[in-house]
C-alpha atoms as a PDB file:
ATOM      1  CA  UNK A   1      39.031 133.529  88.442  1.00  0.00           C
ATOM      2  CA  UNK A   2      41.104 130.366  88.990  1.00  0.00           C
ATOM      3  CA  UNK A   3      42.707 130.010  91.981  1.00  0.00           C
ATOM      4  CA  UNK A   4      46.060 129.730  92.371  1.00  0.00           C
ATOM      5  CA  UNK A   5      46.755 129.155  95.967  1.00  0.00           C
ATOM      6  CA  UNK A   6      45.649 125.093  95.004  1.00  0.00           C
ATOM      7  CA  UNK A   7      46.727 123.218  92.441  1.00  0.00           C
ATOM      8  CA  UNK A   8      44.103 121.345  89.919  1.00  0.00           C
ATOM      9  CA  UNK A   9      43.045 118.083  91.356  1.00  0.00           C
ATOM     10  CA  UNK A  10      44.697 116.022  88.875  1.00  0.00           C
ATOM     11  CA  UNK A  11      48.096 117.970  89.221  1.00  0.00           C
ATOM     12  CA  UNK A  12      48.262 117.328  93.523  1.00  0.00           C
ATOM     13  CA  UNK A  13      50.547 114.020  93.350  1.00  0.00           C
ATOM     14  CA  UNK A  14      48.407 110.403  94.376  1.00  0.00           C
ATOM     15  CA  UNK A  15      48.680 108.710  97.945  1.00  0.00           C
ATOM     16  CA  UNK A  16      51.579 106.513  96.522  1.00  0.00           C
ATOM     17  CA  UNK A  17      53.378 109.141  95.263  1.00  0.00           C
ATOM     18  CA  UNK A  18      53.351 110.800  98.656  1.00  0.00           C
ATOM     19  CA  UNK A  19      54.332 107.940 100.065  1.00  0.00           C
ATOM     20  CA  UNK A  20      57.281 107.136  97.970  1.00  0.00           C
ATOM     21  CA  UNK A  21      58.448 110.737  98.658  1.00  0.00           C
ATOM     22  CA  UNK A  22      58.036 110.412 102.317  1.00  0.00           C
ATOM     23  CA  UNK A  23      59.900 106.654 101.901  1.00  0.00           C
ATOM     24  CA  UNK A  24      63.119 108.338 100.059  1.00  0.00           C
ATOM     25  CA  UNK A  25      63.358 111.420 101.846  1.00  0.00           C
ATOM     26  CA  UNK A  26      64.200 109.574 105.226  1.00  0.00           C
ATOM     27  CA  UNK A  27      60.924 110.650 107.418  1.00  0.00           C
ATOM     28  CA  UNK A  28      59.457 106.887 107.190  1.00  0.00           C
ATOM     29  CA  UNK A  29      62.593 105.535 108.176  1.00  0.00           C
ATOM     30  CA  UNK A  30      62.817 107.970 111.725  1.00  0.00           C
ATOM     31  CA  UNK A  31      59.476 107.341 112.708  1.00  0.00           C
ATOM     32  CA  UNK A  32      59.648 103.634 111.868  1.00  0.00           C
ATOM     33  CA  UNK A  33      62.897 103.171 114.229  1.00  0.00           C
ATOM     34  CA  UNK A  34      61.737 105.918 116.580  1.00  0.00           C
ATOM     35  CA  UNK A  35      58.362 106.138 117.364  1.00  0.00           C
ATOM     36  CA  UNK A  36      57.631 102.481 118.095  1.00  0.00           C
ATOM     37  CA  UNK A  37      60.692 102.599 121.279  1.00  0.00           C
ATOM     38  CA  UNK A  38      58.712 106.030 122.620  1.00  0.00           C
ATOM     39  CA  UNK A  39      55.352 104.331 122.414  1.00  0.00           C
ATOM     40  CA  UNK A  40      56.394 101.551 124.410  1.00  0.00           C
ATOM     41  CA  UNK A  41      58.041 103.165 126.986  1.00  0.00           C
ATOM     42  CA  UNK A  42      54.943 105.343 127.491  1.00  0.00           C
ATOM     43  CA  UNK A  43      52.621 102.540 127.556  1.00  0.00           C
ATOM     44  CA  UNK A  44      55.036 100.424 130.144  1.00  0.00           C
ATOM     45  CA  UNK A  45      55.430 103.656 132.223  1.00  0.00           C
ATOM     46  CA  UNK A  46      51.966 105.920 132.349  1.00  0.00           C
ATOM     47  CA  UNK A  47      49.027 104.211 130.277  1.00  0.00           C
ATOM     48  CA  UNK A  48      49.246 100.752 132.063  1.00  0.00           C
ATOM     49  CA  UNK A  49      50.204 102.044 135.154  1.00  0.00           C
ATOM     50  CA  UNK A  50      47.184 104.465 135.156  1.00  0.00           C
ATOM     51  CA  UNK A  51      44.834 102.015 134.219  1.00  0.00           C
ATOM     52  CA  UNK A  52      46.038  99.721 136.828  1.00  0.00           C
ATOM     53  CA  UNK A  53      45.741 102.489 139.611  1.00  0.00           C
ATOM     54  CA  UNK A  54      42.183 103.233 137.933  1.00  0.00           C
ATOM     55  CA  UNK A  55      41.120  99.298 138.607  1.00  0.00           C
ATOM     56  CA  UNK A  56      42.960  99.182 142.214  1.00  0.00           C
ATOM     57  CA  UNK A  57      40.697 101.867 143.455  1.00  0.00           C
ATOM     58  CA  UNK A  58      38.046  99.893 143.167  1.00  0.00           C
ATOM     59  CA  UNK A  59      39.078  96.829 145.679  1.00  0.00           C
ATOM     60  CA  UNK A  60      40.774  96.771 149.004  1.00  0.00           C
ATOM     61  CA  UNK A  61      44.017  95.556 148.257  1.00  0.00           C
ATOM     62  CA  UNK A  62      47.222  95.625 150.198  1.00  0.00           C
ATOM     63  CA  UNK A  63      49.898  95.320 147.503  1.00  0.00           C
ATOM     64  CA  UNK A  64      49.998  92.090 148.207  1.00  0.00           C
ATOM     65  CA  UNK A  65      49.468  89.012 145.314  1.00  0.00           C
ATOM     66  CA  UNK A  66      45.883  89.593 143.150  1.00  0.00           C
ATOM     67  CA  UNK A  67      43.104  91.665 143.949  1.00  0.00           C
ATOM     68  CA  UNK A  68      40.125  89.934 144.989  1.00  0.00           C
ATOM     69  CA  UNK A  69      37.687  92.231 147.534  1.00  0.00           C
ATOM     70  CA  UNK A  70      36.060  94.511 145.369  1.00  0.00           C
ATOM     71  CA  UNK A  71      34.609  97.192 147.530  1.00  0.00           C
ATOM     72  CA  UNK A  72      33.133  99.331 144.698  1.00  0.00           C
ATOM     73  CA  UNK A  73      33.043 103.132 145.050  1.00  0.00           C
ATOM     74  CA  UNK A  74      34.162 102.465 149.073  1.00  0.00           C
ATOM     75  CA  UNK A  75      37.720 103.646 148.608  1.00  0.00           C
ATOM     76  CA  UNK A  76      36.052 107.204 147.082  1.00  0.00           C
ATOM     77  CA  UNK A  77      33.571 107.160 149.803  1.00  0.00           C
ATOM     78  CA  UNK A  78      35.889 107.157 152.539  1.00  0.00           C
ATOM     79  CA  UNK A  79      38.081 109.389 150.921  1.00  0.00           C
ATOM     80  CA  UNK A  80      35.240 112.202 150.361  1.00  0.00           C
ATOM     81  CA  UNK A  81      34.242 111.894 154.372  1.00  0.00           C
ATOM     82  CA  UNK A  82      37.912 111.827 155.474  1.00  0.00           C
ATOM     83  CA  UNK A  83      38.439 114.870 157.568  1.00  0.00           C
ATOM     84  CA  UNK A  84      42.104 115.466 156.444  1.00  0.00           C
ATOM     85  CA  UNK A  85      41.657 114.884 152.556  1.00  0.00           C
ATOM     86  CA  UNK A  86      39.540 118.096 152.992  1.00  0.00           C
ATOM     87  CA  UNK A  87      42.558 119.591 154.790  1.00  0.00           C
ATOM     88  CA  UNK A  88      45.065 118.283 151.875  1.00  0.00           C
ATOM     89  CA  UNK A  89      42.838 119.643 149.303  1.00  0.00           C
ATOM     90  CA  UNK A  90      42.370 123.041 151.044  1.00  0.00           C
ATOM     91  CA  UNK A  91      46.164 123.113 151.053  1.00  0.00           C
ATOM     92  CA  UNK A  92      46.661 122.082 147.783  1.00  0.00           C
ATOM     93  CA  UNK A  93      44.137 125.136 146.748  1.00  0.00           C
ATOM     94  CA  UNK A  94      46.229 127.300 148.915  1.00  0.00           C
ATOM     95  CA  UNK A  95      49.695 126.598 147.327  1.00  0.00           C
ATOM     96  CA  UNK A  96      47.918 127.404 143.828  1.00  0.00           C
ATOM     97  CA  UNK A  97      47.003 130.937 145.475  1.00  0.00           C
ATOM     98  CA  UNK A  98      49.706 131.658 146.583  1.00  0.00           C
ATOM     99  CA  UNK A  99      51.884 130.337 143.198  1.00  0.00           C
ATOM    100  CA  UNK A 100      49.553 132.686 140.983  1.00  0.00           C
ATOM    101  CA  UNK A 101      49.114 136.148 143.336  1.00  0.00           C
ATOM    102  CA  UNK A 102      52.998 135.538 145.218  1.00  0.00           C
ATOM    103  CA  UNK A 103      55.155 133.742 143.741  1.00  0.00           C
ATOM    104  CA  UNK A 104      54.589 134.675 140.168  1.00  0.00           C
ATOM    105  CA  UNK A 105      54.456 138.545 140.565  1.00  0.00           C
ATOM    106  CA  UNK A 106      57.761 138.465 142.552  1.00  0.00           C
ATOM    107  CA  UNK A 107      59.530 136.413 139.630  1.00  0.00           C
ATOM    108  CA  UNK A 108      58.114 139.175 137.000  1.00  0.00           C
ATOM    109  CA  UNK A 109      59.462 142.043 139.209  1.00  0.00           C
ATOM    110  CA  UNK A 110      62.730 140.387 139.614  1.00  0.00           C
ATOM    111  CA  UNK A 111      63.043 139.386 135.943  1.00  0.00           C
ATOM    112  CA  UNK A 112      62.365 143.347 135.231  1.00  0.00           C
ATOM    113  CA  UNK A 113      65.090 144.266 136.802  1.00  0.00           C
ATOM    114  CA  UNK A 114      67.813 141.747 135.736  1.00  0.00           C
ATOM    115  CA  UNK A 115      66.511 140.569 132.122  1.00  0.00           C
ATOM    116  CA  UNK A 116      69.288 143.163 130.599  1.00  0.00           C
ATOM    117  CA  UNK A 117      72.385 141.209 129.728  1.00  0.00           C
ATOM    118  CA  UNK A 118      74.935 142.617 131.799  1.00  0.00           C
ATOM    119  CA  UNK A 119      77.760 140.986 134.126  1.00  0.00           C
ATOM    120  CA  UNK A 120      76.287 141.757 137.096  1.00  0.00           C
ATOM    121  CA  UNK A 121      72.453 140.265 136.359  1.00  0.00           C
ATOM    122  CA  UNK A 122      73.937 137.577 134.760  1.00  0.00           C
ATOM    123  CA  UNK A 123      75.278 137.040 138.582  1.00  0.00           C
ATOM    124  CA  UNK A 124      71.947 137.680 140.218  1.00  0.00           C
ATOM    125  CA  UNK A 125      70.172 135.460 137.953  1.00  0.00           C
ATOM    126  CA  UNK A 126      72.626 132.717 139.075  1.00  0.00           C
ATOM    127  CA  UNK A 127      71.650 133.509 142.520  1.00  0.00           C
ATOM    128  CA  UNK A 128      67.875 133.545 141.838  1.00  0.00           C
ATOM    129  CA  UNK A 129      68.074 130.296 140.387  1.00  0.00           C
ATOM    130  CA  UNK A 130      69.915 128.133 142.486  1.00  0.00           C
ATOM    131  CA  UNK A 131      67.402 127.371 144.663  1.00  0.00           C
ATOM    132  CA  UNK A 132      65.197 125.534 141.790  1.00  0.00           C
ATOM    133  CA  UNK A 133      68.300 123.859 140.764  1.00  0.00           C
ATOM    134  CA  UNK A 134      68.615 122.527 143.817  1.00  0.00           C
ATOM    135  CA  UNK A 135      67.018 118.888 144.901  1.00  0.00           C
ATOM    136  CA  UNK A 136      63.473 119.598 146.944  1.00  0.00           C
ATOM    137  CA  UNK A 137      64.581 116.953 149.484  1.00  0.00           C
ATOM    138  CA  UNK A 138      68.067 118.960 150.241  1.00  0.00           C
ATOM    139  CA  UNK A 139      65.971 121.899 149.876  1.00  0.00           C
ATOM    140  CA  UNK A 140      63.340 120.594 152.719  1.00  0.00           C
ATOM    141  CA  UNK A 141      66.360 119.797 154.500  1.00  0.00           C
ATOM    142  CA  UNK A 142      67.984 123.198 154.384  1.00  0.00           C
ATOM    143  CA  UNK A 143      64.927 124.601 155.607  1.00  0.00           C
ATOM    144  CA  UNK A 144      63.960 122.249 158.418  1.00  0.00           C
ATOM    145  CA  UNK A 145      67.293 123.154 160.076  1.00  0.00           C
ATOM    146  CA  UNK A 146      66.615 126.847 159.670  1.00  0.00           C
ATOM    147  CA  UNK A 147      63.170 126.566 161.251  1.00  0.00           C
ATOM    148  CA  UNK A 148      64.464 124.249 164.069  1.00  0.00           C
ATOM    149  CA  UNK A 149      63.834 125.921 167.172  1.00  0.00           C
ATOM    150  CA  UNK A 150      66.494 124.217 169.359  1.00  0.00           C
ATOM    151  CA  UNK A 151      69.815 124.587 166.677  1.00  0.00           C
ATOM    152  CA  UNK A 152      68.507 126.262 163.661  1.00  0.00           C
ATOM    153  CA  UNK A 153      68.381 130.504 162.666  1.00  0.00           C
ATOM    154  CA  UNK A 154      65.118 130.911 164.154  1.00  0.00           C
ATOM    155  CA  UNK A 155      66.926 129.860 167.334  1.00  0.00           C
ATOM    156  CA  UNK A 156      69.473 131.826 166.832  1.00  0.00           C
ATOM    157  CA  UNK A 157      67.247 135.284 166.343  1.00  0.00           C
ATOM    158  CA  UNK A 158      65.370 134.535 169.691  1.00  0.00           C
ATOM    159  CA  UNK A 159      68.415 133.554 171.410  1.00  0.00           C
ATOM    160  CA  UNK A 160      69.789 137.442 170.461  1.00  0.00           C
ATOM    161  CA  UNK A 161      66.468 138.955 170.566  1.00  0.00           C
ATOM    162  CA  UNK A 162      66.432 137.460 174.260  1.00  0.00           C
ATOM    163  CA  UNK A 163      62.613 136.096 173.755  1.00  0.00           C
ATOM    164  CA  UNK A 164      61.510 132.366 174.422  1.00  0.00           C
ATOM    165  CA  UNK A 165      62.426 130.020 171.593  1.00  0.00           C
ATOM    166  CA  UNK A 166      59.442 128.535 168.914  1.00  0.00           C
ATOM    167  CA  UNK A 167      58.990 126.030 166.574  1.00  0.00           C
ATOM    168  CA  UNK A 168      57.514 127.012 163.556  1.00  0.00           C
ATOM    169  CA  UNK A 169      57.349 123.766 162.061  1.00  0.00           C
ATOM    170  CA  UNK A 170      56.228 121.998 164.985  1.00  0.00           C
ATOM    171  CA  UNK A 171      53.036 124.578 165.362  1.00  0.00           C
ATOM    172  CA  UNK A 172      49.659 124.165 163.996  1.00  0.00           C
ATOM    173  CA  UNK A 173      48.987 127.517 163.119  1.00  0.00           C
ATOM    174  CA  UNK A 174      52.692 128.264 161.925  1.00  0.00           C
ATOM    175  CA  UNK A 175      53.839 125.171 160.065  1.00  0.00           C
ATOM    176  CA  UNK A 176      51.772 125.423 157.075  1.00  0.00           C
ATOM    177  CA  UNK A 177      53.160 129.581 156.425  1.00  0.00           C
ATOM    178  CA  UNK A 178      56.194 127.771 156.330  1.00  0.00           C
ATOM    179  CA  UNK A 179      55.686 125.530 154.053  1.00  0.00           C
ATOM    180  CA  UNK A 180      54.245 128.040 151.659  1.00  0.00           C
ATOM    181  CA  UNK A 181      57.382 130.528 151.999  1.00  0.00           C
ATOM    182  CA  UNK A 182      59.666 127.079 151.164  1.00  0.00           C
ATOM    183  CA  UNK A 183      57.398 127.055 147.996  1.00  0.00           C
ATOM    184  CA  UNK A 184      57.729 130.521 146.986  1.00  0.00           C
ATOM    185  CA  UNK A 185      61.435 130.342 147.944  1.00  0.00           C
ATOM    186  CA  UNK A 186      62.385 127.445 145.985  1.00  0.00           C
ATOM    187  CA  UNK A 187      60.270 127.897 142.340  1.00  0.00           C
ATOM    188  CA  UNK A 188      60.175 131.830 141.827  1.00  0.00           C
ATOM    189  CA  UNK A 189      63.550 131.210 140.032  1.00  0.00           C
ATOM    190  CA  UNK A 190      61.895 129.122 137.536  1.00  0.00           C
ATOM    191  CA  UNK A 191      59.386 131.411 136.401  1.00  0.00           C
ATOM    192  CA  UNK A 192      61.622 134.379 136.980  1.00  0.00           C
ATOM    193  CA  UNK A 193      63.864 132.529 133.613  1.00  0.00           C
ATOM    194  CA  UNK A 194      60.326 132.293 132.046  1.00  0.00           C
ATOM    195  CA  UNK A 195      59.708 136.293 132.246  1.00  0.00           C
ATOM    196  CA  UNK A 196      63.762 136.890 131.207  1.00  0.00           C
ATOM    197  CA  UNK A 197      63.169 134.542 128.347  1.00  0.00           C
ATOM    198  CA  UNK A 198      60.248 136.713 127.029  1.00  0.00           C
ATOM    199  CA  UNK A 199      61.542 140.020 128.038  1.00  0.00           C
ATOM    200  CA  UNK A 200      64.492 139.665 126.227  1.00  0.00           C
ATOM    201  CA  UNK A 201      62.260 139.081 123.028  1.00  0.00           C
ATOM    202  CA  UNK A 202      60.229 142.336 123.395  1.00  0.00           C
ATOM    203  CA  UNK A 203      61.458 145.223 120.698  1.00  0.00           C
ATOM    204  CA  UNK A 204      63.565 147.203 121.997  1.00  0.00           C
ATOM    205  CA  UNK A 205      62.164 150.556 119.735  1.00  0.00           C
ATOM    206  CA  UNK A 206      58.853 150.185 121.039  1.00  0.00           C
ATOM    207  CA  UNK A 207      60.597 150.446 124.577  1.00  0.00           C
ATOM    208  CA  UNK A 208      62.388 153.392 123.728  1.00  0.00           C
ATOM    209  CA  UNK A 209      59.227 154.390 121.554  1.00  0.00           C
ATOM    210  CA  UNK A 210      57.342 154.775 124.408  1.00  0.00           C
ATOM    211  CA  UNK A 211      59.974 156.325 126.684  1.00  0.00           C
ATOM    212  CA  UNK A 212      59.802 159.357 123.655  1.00  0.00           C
ATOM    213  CA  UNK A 213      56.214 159.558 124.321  1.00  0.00           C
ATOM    214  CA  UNK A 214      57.494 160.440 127.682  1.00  0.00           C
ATOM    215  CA  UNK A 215      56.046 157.152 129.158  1.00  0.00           C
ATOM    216  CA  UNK A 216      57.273 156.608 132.689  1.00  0.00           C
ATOM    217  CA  UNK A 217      59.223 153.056 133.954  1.00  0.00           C
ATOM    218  CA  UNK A 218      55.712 151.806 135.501  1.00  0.00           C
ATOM    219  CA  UNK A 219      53.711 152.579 132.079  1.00  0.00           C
ATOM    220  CA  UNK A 220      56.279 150.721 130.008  1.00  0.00           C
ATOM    221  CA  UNK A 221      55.537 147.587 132.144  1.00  0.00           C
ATOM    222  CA  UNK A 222      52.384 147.626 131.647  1.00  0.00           C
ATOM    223  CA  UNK A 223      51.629 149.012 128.248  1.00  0.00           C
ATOM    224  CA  UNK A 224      54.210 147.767 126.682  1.00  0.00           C
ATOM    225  CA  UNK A 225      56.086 144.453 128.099  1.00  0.00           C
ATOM    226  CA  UNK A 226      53.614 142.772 130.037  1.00  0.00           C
ATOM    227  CA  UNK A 227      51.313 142.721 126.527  1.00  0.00           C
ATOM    228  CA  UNK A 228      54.310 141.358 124.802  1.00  0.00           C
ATOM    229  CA  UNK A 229      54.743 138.200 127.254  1.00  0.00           C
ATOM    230  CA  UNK A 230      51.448 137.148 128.019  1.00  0.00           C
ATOM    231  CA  UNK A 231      51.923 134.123 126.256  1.00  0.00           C
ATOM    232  CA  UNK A 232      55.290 133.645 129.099  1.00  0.00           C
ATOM    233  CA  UNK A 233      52.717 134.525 131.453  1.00  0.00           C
ATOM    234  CA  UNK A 234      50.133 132.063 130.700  1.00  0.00           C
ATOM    235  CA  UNK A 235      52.703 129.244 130.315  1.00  0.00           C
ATOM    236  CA  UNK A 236      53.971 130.184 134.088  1.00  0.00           C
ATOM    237  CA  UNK A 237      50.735 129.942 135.416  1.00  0.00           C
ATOM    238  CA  UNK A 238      49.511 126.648 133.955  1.00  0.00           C
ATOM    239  CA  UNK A 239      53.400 125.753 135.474  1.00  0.00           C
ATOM    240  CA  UNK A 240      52.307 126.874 138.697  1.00  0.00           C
ATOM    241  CA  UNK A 241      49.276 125.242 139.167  1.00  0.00           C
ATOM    242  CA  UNK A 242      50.229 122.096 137.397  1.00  0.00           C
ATOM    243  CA  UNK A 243      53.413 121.803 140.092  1.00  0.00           C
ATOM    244  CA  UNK A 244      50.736 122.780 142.961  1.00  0.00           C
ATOM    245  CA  UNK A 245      49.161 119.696 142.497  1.00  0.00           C
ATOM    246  CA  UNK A 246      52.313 117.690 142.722  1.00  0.00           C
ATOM    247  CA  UNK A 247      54.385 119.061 145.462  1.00  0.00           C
ATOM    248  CA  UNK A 248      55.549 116.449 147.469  1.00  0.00           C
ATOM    249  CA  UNK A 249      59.168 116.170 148.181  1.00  0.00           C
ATOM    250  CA  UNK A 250      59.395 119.731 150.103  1.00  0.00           C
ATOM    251  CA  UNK A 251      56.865 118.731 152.490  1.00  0.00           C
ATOM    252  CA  UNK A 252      58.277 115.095 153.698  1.00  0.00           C
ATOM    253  CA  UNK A 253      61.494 116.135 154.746  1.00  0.00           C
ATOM    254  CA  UNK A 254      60.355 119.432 156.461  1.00  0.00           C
ATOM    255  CA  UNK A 255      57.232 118.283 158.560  1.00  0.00           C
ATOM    256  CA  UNK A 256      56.308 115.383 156.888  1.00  0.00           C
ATOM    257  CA  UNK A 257      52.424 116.138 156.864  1.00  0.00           C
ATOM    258  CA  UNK A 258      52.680 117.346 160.445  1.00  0.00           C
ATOM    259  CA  UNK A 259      51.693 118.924 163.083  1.00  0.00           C
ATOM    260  CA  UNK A 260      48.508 116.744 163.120  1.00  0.00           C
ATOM    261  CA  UNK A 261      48.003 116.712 159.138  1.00  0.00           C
ATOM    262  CA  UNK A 262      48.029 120.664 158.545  1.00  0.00           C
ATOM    263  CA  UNK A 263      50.443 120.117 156.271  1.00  0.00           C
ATOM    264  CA  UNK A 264      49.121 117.710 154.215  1.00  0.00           C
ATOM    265  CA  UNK A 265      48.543 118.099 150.399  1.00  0.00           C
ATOM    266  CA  UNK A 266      46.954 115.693 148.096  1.00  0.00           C
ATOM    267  CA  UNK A 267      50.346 113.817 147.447  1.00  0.00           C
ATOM    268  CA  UNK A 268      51.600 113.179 150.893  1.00  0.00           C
ATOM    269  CA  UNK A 269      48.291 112.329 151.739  1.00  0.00           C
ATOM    270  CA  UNK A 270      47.879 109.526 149.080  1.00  0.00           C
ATOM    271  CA  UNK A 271      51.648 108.294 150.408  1.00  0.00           C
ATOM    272  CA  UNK A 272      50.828 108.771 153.857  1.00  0.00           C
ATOM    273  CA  UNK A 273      47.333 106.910 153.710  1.00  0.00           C
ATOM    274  CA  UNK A 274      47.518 104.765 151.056  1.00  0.00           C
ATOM    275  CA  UNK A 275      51.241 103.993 150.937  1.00  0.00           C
ATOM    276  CA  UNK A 276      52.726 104.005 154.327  1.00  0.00           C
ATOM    277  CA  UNK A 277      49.743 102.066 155.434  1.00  0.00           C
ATOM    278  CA  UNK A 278      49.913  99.127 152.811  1.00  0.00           C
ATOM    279  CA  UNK A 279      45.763 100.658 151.386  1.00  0.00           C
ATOM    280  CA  UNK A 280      47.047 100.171 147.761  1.00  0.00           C
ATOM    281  CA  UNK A 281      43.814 100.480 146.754  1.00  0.00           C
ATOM    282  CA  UNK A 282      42.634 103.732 149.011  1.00  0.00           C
ATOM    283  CA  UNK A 283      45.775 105.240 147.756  1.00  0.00           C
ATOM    284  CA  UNK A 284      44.960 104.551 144.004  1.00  0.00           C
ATOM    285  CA  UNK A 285      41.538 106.049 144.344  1.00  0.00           C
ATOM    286  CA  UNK A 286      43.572 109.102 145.438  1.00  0.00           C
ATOM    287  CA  UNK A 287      45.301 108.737 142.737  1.00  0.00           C
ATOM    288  CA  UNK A 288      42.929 108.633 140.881  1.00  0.00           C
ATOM    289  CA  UNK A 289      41.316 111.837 141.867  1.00  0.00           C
ATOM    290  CA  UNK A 290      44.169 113.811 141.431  1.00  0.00           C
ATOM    291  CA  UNK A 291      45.070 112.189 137.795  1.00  0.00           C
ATOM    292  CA  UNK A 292      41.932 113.544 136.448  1.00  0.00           C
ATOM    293  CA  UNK A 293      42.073 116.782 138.384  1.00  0.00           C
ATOM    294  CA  UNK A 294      45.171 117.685 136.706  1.00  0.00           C
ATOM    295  CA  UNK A 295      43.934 116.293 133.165  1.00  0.00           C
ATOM    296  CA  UNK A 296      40.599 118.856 133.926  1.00  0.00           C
ATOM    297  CA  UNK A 297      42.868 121.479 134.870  1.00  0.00           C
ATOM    298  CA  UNK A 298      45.147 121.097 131.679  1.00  0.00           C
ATOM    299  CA  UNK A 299      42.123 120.851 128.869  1.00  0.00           C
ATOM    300  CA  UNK A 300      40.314 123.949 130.571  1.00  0.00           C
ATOM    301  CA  UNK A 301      43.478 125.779 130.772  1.00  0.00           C
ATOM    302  CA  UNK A 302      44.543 125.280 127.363  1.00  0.00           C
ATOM    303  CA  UNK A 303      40.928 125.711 126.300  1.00  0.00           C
ATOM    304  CA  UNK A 304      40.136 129.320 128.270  1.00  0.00           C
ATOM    305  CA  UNK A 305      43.794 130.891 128.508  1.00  0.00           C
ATOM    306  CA  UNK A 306      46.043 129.364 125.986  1.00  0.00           C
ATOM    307  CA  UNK A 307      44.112 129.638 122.798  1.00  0.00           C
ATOM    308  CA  UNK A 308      45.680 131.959 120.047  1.00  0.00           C
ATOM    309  CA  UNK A 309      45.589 135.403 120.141  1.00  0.00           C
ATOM    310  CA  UNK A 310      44.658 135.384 124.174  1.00  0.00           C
ATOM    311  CA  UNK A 311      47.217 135.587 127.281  1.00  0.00           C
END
């Protein structure tokens, strides 16, 4: 039985001919004039400045002229026994936590209830999604003033609850919580346009399908839309950790790694220790570390949850 799927090896058209066809039908001509500007600016802007950062790491440098006193692995070493790059990992592994079991469930439930298009969700979705609109430094500002315990809201509540005033940003135990409900506050919206995105895209008979079968509000969630934007969810999540590993901005302007480094993640710490204190090359190592922390993070991702066919 021939098949016909394939055409007969000497009726598929030769190399050149494919190549004249790709010539005259314009596609040569685009990637000629605009892949070569793309691949340059991504060279100039992330591969040589990664694999500088990847041979700074190695010497103790302070920004300053060339490079000259290797150290070796010292920059890692340090790095591993340094008492408060275990604290700005734990946070870091914290802030992913509480992305994927907070953050992310209260974006689905509020996309549930405003994905319909209607005048007044329309509204609330504008409301929802200010906040990640908004710049994370006026954002950490915003916040900072609320939590202030001399001027702010939380001075105002004790003042008319009559108990002593506290700073929340200014306590060890307290500051971090904080930071976290900043987080939450600022990104839900994000992954709350995800959910709406998908939601809208889910048939509409199998909802009312299922509503026949006498399927309650809570079963249609489950059984029905949730299967239908896995995919959303999936995307969300690799979203949430990825921007767990890079928050940065919120943090300087509300406590700026304080009280004593409990608010430290991986970023601040790299600017605060490497940065701030002219250790180009400690910093780098840092770097470093979290460069191929997100790369592992991305290829097991896409390997485990974002293959076809699986959420």
């Amino acid at each position: 039985m021939t098949d016909t799927t394939m055409p007969p090896p000497e009726d598929r058209p030769a190399w050149g001919e494919r190549f004249r066809r790709v010539a005259t039908n314009g596609r040569l001509t685009a990637v000629l004039i605009l892949l070569p500007p793309a691949l340059i600016l991504f060279t100039l802007f992330v591969i040589l400045p990664l694999g500088e950062s990847g041979w700074y790491a190695f010497y103790d440098w302070n920004g300053y002229g060339t490079p000259e006193d290797f150290v070796g692995l010292r920059n890692f070493e340090q790095m591993a026994g340094h008492s408060v790059f275990a604290t700005a990992v734990g946070n870091t592994v914290k802030i992913i936590v509480v992305s994927l079991l907070v953050q992310m469930p209260l974006a689905l439930f509020l996309a549930l209830l405003v994905y319909r298009k209607t005048p007044t969700n329309a509204a609330f979705r504008l409301i929802f999604f200010v906040p990640y609109i908004m710049a994370e430094v006026a954002a950490g500002l915003i916040w900072s003033f609320v939590f202030d315990g001399n001027y702010g809201v939380t001075a105002s509540i004790a003042t008319t609850l009559g108990i002593e005033r506290f700073f929340v940003l200014a306590d060890r135990d307290l500051a971090f919580y904080a930071v976290m409900t900043v987080i939450v506050w600022k990104y839900f919206g994000f992954h709350m346009m995800i959910y709406i995105a998908a939601l809208q895209g889910v048939p509409e008979d199998h909802i009312e399908a299922a509503r026949i079968e006498g399927a309650s509000r809570p079963q249609i969630v489950r059984h029905v839309q949730i299967p239908h934007i896995r995919p959303a969810i999936a995307v969300s999540a690799f979203f949430a950790i990825i921007g767990a590993l890079q928050v940065f901005d919120l943090i300087i302007p509300l406590t700026n790694g304080g009280p004593s480094n409990q608010t430290q993640t991986i970023v601040t710490y790299l600017y605060e220790f490497g940065l701030t204190r002219l250790r180009i090359g400690f910093g780098s190592a840092v770097g470093v570390v979290l460069f191929v922390a997100a790369v592992l993070v991305a290829v097991f991702y896409q390997r485990i949850f974002m293959r076809k066919g699986t959420p």
